[in-house]
Structures are given as structure tokens and as C-alpha cells.
Protein backbone atom coordinates (compact mmCIF):
# COMPACT_ATOMS: atom_id res chain seq x y z
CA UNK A 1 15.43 9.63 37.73
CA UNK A 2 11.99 8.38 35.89
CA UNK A 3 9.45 10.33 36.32
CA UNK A 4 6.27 9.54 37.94
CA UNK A 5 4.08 12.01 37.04
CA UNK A 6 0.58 10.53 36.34
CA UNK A 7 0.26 13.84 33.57
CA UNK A 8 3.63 12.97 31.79
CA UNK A 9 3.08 9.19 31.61
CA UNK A 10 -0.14 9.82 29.89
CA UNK A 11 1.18 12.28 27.26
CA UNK A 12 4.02 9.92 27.11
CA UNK A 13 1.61 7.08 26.01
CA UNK A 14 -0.75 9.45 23.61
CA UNK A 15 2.11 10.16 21.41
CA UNK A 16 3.44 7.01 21.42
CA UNK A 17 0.07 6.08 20.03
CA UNK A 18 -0.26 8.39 17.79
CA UNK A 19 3.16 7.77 16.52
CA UNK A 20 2.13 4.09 15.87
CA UNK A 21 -0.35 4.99 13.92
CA UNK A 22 1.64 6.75 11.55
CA UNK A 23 2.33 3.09 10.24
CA UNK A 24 0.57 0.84 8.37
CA UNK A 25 0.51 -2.76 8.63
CA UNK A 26 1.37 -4.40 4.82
CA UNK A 27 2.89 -7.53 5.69
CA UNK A 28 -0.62 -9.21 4.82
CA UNK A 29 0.45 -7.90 1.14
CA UNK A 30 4.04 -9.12 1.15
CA UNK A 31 4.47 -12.48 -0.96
CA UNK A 32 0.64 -12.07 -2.24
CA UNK A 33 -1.02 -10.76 -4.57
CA UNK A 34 -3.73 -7.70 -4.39
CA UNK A 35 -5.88 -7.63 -7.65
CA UNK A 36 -8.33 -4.58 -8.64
CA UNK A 37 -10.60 -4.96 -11.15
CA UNK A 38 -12.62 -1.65 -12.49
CA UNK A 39 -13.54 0.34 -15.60
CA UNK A 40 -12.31 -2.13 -18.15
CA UNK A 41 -8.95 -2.72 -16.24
CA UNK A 42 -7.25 -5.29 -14.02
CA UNK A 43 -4.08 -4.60 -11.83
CA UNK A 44 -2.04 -7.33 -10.18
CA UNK A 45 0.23 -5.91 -7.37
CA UNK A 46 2.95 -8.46 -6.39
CA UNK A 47 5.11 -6.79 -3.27
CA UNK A 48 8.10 -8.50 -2.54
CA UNK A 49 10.16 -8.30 0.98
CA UNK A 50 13.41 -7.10 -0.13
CA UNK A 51 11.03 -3.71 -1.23
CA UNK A 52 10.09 -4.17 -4.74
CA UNK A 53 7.16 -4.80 -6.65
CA UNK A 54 5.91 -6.13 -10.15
CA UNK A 55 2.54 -4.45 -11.31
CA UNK A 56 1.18 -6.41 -13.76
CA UNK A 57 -2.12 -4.61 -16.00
CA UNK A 58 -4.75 -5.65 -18.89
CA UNK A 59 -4.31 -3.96 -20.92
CA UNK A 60 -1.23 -2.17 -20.44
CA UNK A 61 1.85 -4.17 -19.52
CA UNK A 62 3.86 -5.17 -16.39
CA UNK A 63 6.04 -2.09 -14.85
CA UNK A 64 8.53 -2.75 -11.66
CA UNK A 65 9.69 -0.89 -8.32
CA UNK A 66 10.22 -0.03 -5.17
CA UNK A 67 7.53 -0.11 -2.74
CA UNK A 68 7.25 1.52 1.11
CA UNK A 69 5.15 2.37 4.18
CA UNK A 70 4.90 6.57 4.32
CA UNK A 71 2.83 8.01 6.86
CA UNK A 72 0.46 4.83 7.15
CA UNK A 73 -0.21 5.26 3.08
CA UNK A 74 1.71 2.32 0.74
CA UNK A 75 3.20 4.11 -1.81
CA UNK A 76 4.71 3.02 -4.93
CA UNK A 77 7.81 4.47 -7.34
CA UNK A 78 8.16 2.86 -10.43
CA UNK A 79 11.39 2.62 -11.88
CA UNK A 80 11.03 0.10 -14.79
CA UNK A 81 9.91 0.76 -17.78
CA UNK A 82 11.07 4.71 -16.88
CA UNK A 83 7.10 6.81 -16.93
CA UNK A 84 6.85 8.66 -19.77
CA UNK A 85 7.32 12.47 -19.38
CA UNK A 86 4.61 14.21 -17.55
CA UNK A 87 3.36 10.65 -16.21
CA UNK A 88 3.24 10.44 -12.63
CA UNK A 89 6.66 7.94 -11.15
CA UNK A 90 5.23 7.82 -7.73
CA UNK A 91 1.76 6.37 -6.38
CA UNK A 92 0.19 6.09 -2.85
CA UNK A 93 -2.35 3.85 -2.16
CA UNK A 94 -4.40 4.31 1.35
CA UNK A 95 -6.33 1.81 3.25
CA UNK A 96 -4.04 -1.02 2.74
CA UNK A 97 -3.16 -0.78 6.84
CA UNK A 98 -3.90 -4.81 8.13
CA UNK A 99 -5.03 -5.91 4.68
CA UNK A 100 -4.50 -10.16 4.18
CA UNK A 101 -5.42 -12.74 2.16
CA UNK A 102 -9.29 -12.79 1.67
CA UNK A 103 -9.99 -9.18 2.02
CA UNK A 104 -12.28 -7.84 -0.50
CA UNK A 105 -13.50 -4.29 -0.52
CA UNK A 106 -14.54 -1.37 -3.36
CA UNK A 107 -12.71 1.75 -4.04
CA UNK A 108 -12.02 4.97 -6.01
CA UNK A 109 -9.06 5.22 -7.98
CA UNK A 110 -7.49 8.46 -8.75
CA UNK A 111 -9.95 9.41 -11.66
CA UNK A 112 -13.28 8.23 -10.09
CA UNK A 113 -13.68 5.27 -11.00
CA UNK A 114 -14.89 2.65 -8.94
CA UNK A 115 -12.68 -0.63 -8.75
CA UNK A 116 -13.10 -3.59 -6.36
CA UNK A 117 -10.19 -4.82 -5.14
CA UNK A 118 -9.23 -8.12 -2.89
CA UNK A 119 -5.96 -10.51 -2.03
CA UNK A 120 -5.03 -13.95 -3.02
CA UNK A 121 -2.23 -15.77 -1.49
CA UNK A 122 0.88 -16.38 -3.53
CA UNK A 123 2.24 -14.61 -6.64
CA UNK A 124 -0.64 -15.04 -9.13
């Protein structure tokens, strides 16, 4: 029998909200590209549907992977060229949630340093 309790209804709709949230929205990102530029670098992010991705850095080189939504964060695990011991294999980036084409924003990376970032449609 369902039950019509105004209480359990409403605790049934808070944690289906707050299980929603969990999630981030990246399907702006998917078939784009997002480009940060900071501290004498630039990234190119290319995420594909099937769940890879091609990261593409001056200087540095172009390194592949998988890609995927954890606990609203998109996080990254590269698998080609293989890290070099000690370097990290794995990557999370937050605030990517709802991100599309045109957004433009400024952000810390991991060491500090201040990068802009923003999205451009296609695979640049």
C-alpha cells in the first residue's frame, strides 16, 4: 500500500534531491573542447561519449583516457602514455556541473596557480 504520510513523502523527496545532486551535468563538455590557459601552460580537454578523452598540453604532449562523473566531480585516469612513477594516474576536476559552450571562468589548479579556463564547440 503507498504511503501517504505527508512526513515520509517529504523525506522521500529530500533524498531524492540530494541524491541528484551527487551528479554532475558534463554533457555540455562531451564532443567539445574545454581549454585552460595559466602559468605558461595551455590544456585542451577533448571528452568523447564512449568515455575517453585526449588531453592535449604546450608544452608537454598529448596523454589519453578514460573519463567519468564521481560524486558530482569529473575525474580523469590516464592510461596512455603510462604516468611516470610517483606521478599522479588519476585527476578530478570540480565545477564542471552544467558547463557548455561559451562558458568562461578563472580557477586554481592543484599548485596555486591561477588558470582561466572556457569551452569551444567541436574538437579543436
Amino acid at each position: 500500500m503507498l504511503n501517504k504520510n505527508p512526513f515520509s513523502i517529504l523525506i522521500g523527496a529530500a533524498m531524492l534531491g540530494v541524491a541528484c545532486a551527487a551528479h554532475a551535468d558534463v554533457s555540455g563538455l562531451i564532443g567539445n573542447t574545454c581549454i585552460e590557459v595559466g602559468n605558461n601552460v595551455e590544456v585542451r580537454i577533448k571528452l568523447h561519449a564512449d568515455g575517453t578523452f585526449e588531453k592535449v598540453s604546450y608544452p608537454g604532449g598529448t596523454s589519453r583516457g578514460t573519463w567519468k562523473e564521481v560524486e558530482g566531480k569529473l575525474c580523469y585516469v590516464q592510461t596512455d602514455p603510462k604516468p611516470k612513477p610517483g606521478a599522479p594516474v588519476s585527476f578530478c576536476a570540480k565545477n564542471m556541473d552544467g558547463r557548455q559552450v561559451g562558458d568562461r571562468w578563472a580557477e586554481r589548479w592543484p599548485d596555486g596557480s591561477v588558470f582561466r579556463g572556457h569551452i569551444v564547440a567541436g574538437q579543436k
